[in-house]
Protein backbone atom coordinates (compact mmCIF):
# COMPACT_ATOMS: atom_id res chain seq x y z
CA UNK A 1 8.57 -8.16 8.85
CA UNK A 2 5.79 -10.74 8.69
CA UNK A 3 4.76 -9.47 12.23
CA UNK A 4 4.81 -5.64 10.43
CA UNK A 5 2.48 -6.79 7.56
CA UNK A 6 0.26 -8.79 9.65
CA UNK A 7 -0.37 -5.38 12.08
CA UNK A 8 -0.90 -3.27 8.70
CA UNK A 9 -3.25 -6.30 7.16
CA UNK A 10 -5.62 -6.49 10.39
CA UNK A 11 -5.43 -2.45 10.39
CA UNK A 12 -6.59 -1.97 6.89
CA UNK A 13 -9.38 -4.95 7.32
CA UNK A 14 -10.84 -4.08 10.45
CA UNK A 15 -10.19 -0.30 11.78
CA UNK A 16 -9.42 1.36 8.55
CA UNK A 17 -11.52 0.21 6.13
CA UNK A 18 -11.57 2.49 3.36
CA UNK A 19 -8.86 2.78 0.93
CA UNK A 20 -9.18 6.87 1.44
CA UNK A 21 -8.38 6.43 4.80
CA UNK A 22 -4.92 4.28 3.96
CA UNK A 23 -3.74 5.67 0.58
CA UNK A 24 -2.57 8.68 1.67
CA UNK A 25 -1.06 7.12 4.69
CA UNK A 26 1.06 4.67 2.03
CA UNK A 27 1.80 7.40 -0.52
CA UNK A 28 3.51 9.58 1.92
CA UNK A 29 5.77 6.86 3.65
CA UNK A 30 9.01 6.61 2.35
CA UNK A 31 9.04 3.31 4.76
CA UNK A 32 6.32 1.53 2.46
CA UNK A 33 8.89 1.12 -0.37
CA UNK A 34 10.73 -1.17 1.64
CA UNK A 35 7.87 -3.11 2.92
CA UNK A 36 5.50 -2.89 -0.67
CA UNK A 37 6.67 -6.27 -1.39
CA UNK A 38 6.64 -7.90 1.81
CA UNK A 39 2.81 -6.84 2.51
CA UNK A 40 1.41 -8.29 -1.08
CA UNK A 41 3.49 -10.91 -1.03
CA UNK A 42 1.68 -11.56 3.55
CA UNK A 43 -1.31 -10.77 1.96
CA UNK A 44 -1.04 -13.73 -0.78
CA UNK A 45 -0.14 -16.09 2.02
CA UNK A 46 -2.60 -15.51 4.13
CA UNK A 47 -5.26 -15.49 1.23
CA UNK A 48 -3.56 -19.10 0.25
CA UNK A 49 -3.71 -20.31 4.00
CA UNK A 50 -7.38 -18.97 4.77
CA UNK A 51 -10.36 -21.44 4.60
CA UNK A 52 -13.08 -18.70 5.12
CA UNK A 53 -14.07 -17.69 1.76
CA UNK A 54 -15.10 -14.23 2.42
CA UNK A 55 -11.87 -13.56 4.13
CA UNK A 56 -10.08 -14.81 1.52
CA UNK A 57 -11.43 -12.47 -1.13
CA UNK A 58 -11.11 -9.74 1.35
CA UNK A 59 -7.10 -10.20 1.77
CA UNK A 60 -6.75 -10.88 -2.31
CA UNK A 61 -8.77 -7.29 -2.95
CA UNK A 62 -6.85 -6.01 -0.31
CA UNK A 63 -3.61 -7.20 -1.97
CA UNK A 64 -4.83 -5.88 -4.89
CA UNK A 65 -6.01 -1.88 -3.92
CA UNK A 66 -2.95 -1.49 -2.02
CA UNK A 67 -0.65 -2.33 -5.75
CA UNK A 68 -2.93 0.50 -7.29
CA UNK A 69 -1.25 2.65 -4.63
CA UNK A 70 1.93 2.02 -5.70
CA UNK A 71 1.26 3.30 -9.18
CA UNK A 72 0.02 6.52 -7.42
CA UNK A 73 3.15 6.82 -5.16
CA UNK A 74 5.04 6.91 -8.57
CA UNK A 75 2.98 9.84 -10.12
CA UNK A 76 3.75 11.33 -6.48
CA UNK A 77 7.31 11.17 -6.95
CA UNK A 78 7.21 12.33 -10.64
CA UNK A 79 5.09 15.00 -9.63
CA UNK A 80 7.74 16.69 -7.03
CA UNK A 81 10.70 15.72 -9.25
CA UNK A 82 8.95 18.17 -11.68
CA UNK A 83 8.05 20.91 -9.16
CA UNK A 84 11.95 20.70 -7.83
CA UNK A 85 12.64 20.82 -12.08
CA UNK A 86 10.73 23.70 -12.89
CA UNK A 87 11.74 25.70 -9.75
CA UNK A 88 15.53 25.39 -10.55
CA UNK A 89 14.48 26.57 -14.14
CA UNK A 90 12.97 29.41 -12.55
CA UNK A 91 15.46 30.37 -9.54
C-alpha cells in the first residue's frame, strides 16, 4: 500500500501536476475509496519525514487538494443516486 501511495504521490508531484489533470482520475475510481486514507495519511508521513522545506509544503498541499476531492466524489455519488431515483420515478 505504502509502495501504491508513494507511485500516486511522485505522479501527482512531478508528471501530473495540476489538480485538473488528477481529479477526475480520483473521482471516477471506485479503487480510491479504499486507498483515500492510506494516501493522506503517506502524504503526512512523508511531509513529517522531509527536511526540504519546499517539499514539505508541496506534500501537505498535496494532502490537502486531494481531501477536497473526496468531498466532490460524494456530490458524484449523490448525483447518480438521484439520476437512478428520478429515472425509476419516471420508467
Amino acid at each position: 500500500m505504502t509502495q501504491f501511495c508513494d507511485k500516486i504521490i511522485d505522479l501527482f508531484l512531478n508528471e501530473k501536476t495540476k489538480s485538473k489533470e488528477w481529479r477526475k482520475y480520483l473521482v471516477l475510481r471506485e479503487e480510491w475509496n479504499k486507498y483515500r486514507d492510506n494516501f493522506y495519511n503517506r502524504c503526512q508521513k512523508r511531509a513529517d519525514m522531509e527536511k526540504d522545506p519546499t517539499m514539505k509544503e508541496k506534500l501537505v498541499l498535496l494532502g490537502r487538494r486531494v481531501k477536497k476531492i473526496k468531498s466532490l466524489a460524494k456530490a458524484k455519488d449523490l448525483d447518480s443516486s438521484l439520476i437512478l431515483l428520478i429515472n425509476g420515478a419516471w420508467a
